[in-house]
Protein backbone atom coordinates (compact mmCIF):
# COMPACT_ATOMS: atom_id res chain seq x y z
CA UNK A 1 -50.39 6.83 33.80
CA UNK A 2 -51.19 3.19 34.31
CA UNK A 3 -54.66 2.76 36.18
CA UNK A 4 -54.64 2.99 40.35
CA UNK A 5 -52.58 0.17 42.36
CA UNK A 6 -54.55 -1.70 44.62
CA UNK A 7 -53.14 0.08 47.73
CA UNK A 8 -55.35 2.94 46.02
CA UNK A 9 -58.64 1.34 46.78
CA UNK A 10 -61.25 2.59 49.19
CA UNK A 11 -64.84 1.79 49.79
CA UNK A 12 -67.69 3.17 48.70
CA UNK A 13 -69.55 5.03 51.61
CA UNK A 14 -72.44 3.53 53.36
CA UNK A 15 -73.75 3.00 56.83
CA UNK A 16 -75.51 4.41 59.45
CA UNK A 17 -72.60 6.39 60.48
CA UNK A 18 -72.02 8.30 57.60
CA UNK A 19 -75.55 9.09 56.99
CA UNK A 20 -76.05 10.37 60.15
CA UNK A 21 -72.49 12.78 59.73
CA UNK A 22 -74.33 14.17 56.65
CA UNK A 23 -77.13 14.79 58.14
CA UNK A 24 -76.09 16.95 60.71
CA UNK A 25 -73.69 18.54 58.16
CA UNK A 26 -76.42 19.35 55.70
CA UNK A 27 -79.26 20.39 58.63
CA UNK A 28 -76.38 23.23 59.65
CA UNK A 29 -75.41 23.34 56.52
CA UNK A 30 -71.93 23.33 57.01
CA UNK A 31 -69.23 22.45 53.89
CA UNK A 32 -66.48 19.91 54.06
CA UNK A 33 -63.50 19.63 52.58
CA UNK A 34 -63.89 15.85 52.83
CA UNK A 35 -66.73 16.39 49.90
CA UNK A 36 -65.47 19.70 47.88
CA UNK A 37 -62.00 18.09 47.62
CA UNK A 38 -63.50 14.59 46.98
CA UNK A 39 -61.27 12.86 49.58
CA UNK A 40 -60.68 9.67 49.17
CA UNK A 41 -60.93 8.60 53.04
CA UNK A 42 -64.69 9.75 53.41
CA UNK A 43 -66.18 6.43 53.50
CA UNK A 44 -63.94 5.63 56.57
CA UNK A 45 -63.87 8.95 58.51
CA UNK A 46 -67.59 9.55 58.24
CA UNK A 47 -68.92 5.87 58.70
CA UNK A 48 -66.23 4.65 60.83
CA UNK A 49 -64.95 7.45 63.18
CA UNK A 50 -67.79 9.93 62.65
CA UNK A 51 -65.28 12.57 62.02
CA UNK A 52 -65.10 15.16 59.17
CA UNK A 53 -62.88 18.14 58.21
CA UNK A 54 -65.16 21.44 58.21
CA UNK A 55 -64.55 24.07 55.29
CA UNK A 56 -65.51 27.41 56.53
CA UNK A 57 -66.10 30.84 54.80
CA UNK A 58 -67.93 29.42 51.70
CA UNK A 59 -67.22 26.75 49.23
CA UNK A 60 -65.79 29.15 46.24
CA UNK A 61 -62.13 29.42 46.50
CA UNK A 62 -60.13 32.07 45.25
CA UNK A 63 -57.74 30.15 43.62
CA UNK A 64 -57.60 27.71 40.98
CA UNK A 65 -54.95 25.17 42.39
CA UNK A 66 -53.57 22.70 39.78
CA UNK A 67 -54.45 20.13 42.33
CA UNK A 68 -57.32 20.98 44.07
CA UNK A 69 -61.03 19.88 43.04
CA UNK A 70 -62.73 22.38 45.08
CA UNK A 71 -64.39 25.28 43.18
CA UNK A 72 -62.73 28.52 42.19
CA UNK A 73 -64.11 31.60 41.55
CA UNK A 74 -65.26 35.09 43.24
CA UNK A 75 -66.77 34.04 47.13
CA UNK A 76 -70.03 35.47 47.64
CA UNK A 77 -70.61 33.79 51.18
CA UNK A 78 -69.33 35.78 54.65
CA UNK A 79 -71.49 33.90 57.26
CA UNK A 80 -71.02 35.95 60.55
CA UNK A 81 -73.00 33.20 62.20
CA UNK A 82 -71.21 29.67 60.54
CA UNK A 83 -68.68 29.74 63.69
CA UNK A 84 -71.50 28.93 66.12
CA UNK A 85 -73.17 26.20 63.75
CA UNK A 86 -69.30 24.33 63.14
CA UNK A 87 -69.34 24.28 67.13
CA UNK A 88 -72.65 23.06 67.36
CA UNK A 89 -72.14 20.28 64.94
CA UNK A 90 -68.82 18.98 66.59
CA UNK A 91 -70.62 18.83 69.78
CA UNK A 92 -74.09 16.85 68.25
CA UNK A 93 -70.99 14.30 66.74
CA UNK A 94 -69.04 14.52 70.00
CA UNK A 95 -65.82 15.08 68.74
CA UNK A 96 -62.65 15.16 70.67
CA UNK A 97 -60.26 16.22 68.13
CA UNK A 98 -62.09 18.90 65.36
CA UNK A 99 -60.05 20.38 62.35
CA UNK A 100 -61.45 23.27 60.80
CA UNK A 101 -59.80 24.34 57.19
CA UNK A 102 -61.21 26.82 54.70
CA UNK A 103 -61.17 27.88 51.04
CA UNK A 104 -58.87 30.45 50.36
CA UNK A 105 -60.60 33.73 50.46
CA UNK A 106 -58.05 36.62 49.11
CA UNK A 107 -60.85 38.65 48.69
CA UNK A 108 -60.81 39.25 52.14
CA UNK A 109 -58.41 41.68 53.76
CA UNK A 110 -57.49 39.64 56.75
CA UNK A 111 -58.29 36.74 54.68
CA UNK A 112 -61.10 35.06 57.10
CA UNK A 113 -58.54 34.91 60.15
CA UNK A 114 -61.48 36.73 62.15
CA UNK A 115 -63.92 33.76 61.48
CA UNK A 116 -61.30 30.99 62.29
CA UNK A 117 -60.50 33.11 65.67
CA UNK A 118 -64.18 33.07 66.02
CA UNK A 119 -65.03 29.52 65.37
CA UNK A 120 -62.03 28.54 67.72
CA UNK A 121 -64.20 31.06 70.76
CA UNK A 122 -67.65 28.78 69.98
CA UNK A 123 -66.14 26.04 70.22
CA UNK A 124 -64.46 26.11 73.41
CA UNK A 125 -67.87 27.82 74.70
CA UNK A 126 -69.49 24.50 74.31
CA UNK A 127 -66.54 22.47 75.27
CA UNK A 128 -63.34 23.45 76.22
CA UNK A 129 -61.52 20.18 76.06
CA UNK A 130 -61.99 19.47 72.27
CA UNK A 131 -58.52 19.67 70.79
CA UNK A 132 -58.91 22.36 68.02
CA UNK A 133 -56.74 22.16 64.49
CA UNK A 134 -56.64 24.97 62.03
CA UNK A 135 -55.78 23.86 58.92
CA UNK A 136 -55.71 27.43 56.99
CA UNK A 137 -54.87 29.36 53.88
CA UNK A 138 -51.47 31.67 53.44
CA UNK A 139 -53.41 34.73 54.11
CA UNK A 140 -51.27 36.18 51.17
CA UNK A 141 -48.18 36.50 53.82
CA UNK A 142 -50.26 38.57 56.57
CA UNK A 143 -48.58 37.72 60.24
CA UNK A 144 -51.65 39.86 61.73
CA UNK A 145 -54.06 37.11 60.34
CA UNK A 146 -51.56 34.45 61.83
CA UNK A 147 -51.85 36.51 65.18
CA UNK A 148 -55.21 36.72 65.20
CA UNK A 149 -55.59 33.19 64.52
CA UNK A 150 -52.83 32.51 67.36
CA UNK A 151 -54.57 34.87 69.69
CA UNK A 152 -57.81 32.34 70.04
CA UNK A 153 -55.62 29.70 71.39
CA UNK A 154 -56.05 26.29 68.92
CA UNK A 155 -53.89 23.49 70.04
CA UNK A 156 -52.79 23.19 66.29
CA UNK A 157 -52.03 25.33 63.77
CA UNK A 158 -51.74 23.87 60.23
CA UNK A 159 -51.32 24.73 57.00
CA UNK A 160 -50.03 22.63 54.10
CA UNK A 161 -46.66 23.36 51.83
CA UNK A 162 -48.63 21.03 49.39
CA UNK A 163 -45.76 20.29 46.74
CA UNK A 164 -42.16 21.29 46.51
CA UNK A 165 -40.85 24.46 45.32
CA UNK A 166 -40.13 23.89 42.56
CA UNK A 167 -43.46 23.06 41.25
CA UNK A 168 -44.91 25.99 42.87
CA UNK A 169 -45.41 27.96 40.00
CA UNK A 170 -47.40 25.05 37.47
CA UNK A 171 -49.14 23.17 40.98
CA UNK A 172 -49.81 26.53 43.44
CA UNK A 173 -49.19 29.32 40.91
CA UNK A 174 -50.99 31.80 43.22
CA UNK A 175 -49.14 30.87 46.27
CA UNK A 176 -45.57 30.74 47.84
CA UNK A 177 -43.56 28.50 48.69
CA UNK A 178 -41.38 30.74 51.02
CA UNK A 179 -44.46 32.67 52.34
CA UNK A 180 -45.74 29.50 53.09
CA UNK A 181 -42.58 28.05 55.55
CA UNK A 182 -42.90 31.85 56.17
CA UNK A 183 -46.47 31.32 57.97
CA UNK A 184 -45.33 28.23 59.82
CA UNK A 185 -42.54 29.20 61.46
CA UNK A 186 -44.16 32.88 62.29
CA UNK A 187 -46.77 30.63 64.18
CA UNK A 188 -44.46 29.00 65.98
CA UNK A 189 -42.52 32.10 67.68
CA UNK A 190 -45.76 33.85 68.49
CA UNK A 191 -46.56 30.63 70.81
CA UNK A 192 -44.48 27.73 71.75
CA UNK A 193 -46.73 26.03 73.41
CA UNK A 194 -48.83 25.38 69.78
CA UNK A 195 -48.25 22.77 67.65
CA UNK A 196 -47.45 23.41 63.90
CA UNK A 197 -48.13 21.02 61.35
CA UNK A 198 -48.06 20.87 57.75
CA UNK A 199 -48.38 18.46 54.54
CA UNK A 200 -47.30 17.72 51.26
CA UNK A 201 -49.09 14.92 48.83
CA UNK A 202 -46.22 13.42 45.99
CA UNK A 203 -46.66 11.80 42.36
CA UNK A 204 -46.40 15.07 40.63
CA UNK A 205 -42.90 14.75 39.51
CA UNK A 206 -40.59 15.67 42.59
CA UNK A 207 -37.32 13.88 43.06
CA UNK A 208 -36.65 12.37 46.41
CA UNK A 209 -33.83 15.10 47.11
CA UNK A 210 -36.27 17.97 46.57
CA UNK A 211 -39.15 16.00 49.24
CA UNK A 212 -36.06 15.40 51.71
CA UNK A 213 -35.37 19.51 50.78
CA UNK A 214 -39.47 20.13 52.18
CA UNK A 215 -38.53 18.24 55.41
CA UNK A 216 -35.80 20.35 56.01
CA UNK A 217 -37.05 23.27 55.26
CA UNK A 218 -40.31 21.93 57.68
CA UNK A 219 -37.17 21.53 60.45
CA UNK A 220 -36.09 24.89 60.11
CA UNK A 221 -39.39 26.09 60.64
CA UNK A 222 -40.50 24.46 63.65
CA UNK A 223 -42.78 21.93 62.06
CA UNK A 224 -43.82 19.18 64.88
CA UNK A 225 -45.91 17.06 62.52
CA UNK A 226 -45.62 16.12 58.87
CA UNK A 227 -48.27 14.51 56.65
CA UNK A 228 -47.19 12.89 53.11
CA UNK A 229 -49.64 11.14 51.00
CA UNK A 230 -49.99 10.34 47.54
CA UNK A 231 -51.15 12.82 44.85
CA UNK A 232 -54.98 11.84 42.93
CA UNK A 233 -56.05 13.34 40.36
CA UNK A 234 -59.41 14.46 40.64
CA UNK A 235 -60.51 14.89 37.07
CA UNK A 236 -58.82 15.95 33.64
CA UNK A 237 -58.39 19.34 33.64
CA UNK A 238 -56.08 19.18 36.75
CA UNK A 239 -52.74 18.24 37.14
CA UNK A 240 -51.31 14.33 35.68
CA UNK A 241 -50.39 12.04 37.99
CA UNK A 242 -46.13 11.04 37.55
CA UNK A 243 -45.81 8.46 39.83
CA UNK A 244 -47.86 6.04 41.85
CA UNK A 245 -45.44 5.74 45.38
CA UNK A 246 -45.29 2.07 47.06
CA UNK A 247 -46.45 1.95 50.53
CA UNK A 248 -42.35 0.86 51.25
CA UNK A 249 -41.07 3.98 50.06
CA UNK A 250 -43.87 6.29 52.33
CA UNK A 251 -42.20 4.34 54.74
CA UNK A 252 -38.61 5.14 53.90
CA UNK A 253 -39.73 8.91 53.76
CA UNK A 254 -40.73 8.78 57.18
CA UNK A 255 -37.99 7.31 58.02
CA UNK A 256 -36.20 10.03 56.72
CA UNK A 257 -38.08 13.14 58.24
CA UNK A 258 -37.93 11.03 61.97
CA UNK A 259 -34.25 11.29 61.60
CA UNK A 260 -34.24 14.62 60.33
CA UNK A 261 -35.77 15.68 63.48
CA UNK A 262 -39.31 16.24 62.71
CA UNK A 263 -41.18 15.31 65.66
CA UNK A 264 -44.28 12.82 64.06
CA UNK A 265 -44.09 12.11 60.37
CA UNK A 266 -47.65 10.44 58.61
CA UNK A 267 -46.72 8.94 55.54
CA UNK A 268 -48.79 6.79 53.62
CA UNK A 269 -50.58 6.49 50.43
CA UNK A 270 -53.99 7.47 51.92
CA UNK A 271 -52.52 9.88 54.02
CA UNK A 272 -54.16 13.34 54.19
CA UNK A 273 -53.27 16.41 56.44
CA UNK A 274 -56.45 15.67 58.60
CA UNK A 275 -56.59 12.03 58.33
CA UNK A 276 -56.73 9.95 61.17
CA UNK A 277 -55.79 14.09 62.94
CA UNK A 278 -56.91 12.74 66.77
CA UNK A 279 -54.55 9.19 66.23
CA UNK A 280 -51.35 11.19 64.98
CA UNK A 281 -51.68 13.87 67.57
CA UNK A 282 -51.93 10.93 70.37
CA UNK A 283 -49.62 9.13 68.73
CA UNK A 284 -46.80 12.10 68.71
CA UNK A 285 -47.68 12.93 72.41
CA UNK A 286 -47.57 9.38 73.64
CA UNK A 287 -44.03 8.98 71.87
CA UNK A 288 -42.45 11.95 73.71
């Protein structure tokens, strides 16, 4: 694959911003997927907006993603008392908007839906206006994890399709792709009044009919917001990239997913499921 287009650059981080967001990271010592999954926006949501994505229940995933950059292998870490210090910390950064994902932890038999329900209780403890976003696993199909994750009330409940289906098995080999819409829509009939979202990143060889097949599919399941962003490889042994996408066709694909009837569609080349999370929600509400 030719070498990145220039719509691909970011900046290096630096600041006093950013050094003070991993400070109070590392003094609570608190993972994000902004670091594990080397995200390429971390110079801007850390030094200009003071906002990062928190990675709960460890940093050892229990899959091996074709995609993914953070670390797979058997979890050792089940930290009763994390949800408490990711509360703390979004209150010392005085966040408005938190998202809170995790690694996927199958070893787990409600696959960490208790510490998510948890971390959603200390939160609101300190500050019950924060708008809370779950960005979670597939807890391997289990609806009682969804409830349970329901039950504690966030204002959004994410979780990401990632690819199309039919790169499931060589991209998310462990995962579903009809457990996944499975999830989504699940969430959305135990509580209307919650906000589904999910993403997918392209450049890994889809055709535009099977991306326009994910937003329907996204329709069908009650999705209100979409993220699409290009694919980057994070190192060798993962997945090649196919195709770098022009900024004018992420534009024509959310042009596409508007009309299909998804409610806010964030598509860009940058784009990541918790980028810019506070704008798009406004953005959605303020457009009705």
């Amino acid at each position: 694959m030719s070498s990145r287009p220039s719509w691909l650059k970011v900046r290096i981080p630096s600041g006093e911003n950013f050094f003070e967001v991993r400070r109070i990271l590392r003094s609570r010592k608190l993972n994000t997927i902004c670091e594990d999954a080397m995200c390429p926006n971390i110079a801007e949501c850390w030094g200009k907006h003071r906002t990062a994505t928190f990675m709960i229940l460890g940093d050892i995933c229990t899959r091996a993603c074709a995609f993914c950059a953070v670390t797979s292998g058997r979890p050792t870490e089940y930290d009763l008392a994390e949800p408490a210090r990711v509360a703390a910390a979004i209150a010392e950064l005085k966040l408005k908007h938190a998202v809170i994902t995790s690694v996927d932890r199958d070893d787990l038999k409600d696959g960490g839906a208790m510490i998510f329900a948890e971390t959603v209780r200390e939160i609101r403890k300190l500050d019950e206006n924060v708008k809370i976003e779950l960005l979670t696993p597939d807890f391997q199909g289990s609806l009682e994890s969804v409830k349970t994750i329901i039950d504690a009330g966030p204002d959004i409940f994410s979780h990401n399709i990632e690819t199309i289906r039919r790169l499931y098995p060589t991209i998310r080999f462990k995962s579903d792709y009809t457990t996944s819409f499975g999830l989504l829509k699940a969430a959305k009939e135990m509580n209307r009044e919650i906000f589904i979202k999910t993403g997918i990143m392209i450049g890994l060889g889809e055709e535009k009919e099977e991306i326009v097949d994910v937003m329907q599919h996204a329709v069908e399941a009650g999705v209100d917001i979409l993220t699409i962003g290009q694919y980057l490889r994070p190192s060798a042994k993962h997945a090649e990239i196919k195709k770098y996408y022009h900024p004018d066709e992420f534009a024509e694909l959310r042009e596409v997913g508007r009309q299909l009837g998804i409610r806010w569609v964030f598509s860009g080349p940058l784009v990541r499921s918790s980028y810019h999370a506070e704008d798009v929600f406004d953005q959605m509400m303020n457009a009705g």
